[in-house]
Protein backbone atom coordinates (compact mmCIF):
# COMPACT_ATOMS: atom_id res chain seq x y z
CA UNK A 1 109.18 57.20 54.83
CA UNK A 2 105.48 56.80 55.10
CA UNK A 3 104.48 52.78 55.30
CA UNK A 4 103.28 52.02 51.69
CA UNK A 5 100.09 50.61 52.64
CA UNK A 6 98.50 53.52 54.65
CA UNK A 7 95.99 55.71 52.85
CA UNK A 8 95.10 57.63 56.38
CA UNK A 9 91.65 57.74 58.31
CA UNK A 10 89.98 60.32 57.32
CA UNK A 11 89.14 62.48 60.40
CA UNK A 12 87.45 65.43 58.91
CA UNK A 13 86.52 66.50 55.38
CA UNK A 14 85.56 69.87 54.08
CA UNK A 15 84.71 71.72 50.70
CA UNK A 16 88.69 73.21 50.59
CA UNK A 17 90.07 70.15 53.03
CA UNK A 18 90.76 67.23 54.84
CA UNK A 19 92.18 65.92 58.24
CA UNK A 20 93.72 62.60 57.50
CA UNK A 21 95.33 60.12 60.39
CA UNK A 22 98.79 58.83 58.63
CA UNK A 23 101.61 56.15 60.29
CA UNK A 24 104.49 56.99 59.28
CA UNK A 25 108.11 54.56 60.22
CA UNK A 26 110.07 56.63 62.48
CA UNK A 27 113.02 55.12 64.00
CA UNK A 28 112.31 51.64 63.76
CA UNK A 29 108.41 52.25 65.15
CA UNK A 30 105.63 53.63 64.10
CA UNK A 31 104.35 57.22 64.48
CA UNK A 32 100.95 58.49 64.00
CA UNK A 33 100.96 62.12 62.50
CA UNK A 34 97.24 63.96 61.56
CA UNK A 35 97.76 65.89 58.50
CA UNK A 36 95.60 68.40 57.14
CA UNK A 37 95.51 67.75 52.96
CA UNK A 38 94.73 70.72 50.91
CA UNK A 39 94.52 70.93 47.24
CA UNK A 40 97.21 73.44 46.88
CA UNK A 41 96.60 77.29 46.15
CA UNK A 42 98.60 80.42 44.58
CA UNK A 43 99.67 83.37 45.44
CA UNK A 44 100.17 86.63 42.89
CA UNK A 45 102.64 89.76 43.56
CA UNK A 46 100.57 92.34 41.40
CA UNK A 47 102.84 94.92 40.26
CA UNK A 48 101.04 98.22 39.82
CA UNK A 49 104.38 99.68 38.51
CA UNK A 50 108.06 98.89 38.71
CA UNK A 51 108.03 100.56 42.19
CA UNK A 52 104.46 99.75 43.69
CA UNK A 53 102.76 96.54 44.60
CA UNK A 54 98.95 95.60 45.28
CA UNK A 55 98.37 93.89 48.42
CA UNK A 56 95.04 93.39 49.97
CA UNK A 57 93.47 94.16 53.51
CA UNK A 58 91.66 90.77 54.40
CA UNK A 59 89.95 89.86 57.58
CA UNK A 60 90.62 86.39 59.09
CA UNK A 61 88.59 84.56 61.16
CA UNK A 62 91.33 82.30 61.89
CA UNK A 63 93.16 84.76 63.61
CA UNK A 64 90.88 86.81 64.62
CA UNK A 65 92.74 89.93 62.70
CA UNK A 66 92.63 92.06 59.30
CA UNK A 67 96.06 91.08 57.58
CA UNK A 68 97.71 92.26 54.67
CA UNK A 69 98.24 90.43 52.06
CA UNK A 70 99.00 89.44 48.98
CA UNK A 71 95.83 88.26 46.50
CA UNK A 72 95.87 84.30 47.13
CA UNK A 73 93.56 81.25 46.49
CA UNK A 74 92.73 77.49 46.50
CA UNK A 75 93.10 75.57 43.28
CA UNK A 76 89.43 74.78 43.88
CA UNK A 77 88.86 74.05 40.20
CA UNK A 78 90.22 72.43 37.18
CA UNK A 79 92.69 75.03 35.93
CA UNK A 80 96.07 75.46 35.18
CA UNK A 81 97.95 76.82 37.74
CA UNK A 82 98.41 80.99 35.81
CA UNK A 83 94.53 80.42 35.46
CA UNK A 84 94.19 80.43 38.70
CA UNK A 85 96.70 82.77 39.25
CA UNK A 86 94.86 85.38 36.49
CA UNK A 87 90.85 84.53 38.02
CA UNK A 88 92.27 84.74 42.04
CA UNK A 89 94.20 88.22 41.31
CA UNK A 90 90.75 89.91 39.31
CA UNK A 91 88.49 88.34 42.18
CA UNK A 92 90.47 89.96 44.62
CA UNK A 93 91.88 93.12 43.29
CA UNK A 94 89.71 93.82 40.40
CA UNK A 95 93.40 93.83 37.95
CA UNK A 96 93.48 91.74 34.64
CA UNK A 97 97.32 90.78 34.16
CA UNK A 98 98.82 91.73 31.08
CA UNK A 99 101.57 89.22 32.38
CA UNK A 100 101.41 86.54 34.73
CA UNK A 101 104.99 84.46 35.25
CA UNK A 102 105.54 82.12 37.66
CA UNK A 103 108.32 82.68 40.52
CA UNK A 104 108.18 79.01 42.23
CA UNK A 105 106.60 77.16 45.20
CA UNK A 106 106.84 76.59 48.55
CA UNK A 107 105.17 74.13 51.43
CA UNK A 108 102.97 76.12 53.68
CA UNK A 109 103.47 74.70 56.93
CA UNK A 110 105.02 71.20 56.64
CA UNK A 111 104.99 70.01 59.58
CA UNK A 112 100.86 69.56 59.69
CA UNK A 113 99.53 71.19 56.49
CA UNK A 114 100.10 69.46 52.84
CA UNK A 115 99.80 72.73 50.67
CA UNK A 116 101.76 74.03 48.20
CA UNK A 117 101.78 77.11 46.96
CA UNK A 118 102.28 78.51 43.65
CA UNK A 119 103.70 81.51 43.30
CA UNK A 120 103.12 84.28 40.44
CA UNK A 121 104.37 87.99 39.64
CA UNK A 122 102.13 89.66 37.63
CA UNK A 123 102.23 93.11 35.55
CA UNK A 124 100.76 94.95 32.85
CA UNK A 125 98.02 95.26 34.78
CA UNK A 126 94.50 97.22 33.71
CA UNK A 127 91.87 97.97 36.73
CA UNK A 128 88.30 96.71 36.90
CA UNK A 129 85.93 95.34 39.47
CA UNK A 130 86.57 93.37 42.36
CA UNK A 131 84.72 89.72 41.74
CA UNK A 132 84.52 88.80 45.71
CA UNK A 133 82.70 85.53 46.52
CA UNK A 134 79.42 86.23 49.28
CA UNK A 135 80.56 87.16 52.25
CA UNK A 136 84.30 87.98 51.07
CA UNK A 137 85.42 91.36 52.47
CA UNK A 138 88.87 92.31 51.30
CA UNK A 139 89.92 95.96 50.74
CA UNK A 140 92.67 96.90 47.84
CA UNK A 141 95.74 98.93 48.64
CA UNK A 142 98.30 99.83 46.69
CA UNK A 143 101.90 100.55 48.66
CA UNK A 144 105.66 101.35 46.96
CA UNK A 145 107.47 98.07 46.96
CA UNK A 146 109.94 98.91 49.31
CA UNK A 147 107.44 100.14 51.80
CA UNK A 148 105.95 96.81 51.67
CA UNK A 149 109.37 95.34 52.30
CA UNK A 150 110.01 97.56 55.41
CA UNK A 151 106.53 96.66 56.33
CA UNK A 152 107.44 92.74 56.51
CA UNK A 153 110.50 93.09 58.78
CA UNK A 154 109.14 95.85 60.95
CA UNK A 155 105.87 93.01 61.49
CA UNK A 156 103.21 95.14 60.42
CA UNK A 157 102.81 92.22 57.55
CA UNK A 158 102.48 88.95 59.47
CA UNK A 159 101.10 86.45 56.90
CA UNK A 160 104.05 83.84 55.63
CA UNK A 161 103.01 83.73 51.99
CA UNK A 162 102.88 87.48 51.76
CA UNK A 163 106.50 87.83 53.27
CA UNK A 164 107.95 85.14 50.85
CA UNK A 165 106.55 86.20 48.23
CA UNK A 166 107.72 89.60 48.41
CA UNK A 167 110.96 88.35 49.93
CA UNK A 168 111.76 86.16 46.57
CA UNK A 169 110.53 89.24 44.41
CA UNK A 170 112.75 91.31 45.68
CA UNK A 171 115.93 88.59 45.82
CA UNK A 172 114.77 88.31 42.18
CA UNK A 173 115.22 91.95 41.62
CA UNK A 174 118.36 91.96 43.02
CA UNK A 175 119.81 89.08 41.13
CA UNK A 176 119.99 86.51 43.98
């Protein structure tokens, strides 16, 4: 239960974040916790065909690796949520959705990161450019579904948000 009069210091603040220093109760005491607040973001699972997916090849700094991925962003904007969903998969990918439904949400990493994120299936879709902010370098490929399955357990996809995603998809598929 966080103490009703703590907003948080702010520690750091950025264009897509912030750092803030919150007390929280914890066991009859107080506990300081830094927690980085993000606006939230989406995630799409573009389905080229009933049996193929589009995932995307990014390279992050963070990690100092080229993952693969699913097309993601930061609700950076005012937008409704399939908005951003629809604008985040043609940046990325260069595919308009015929369809875009949404499949739920999930906390990123709770335990130090506020972000939720949205997540969308999308189909029907029609190719076109790629719409890549400066300095964006992300490379579209398109693998069978199951492949892309095999390719989470075996660790060859690493990023959370790509594995859940696909994970619920396919739960979804199956009726679970």
């Amino acid at each position: 239960m966080s103490l009703p009069a703590d907003d948080g210091k702010v520690l750091l603040e950025t264009a897509r974040f912030r750092v803030v220093r919150r007390h929280d109760l914890h066991e009859g005491g107080v506990r300081v916790r830094d927690v980085v607040e993000h606006p939230g973001s989406v995630v799409i699972v573009p389905m080229i065909s009933e049996h193929e997916v589009c995932l995307v090849e990014v390279d992050r700094v963070a990690v100092g690796d080229t993952l693969l991925e699913l097309p993601a962003g930061t609700l950076d904007r005012v937008e409704s949520l399939e908005a951003a969903a629809a604008r985040e998969l043609a940046e990325e990918t260069g595919y308009r959705a015929g369809r875009i439904e949404a499949a739920g949400s999930f906390w990123m990493s709770p335990g130090i990161l506020r972000e939720r994120m949205h997540l969308f299936v999308a189909d029907r879709l029609v190719p076109g450019p790629q719409a890549l902010e400066p300095g964006e370098r992300i490379r579209v490929r398109v693998e069978r579904f199951e492949t892309a399955l095999a390719m989470c357990l075996d660790g060859t996809i690493a990023d959370a948000k790509t594995i859940a995603g696909l994970m619920v998809v396919a739960a979804r598929r199956r009726g679970g």
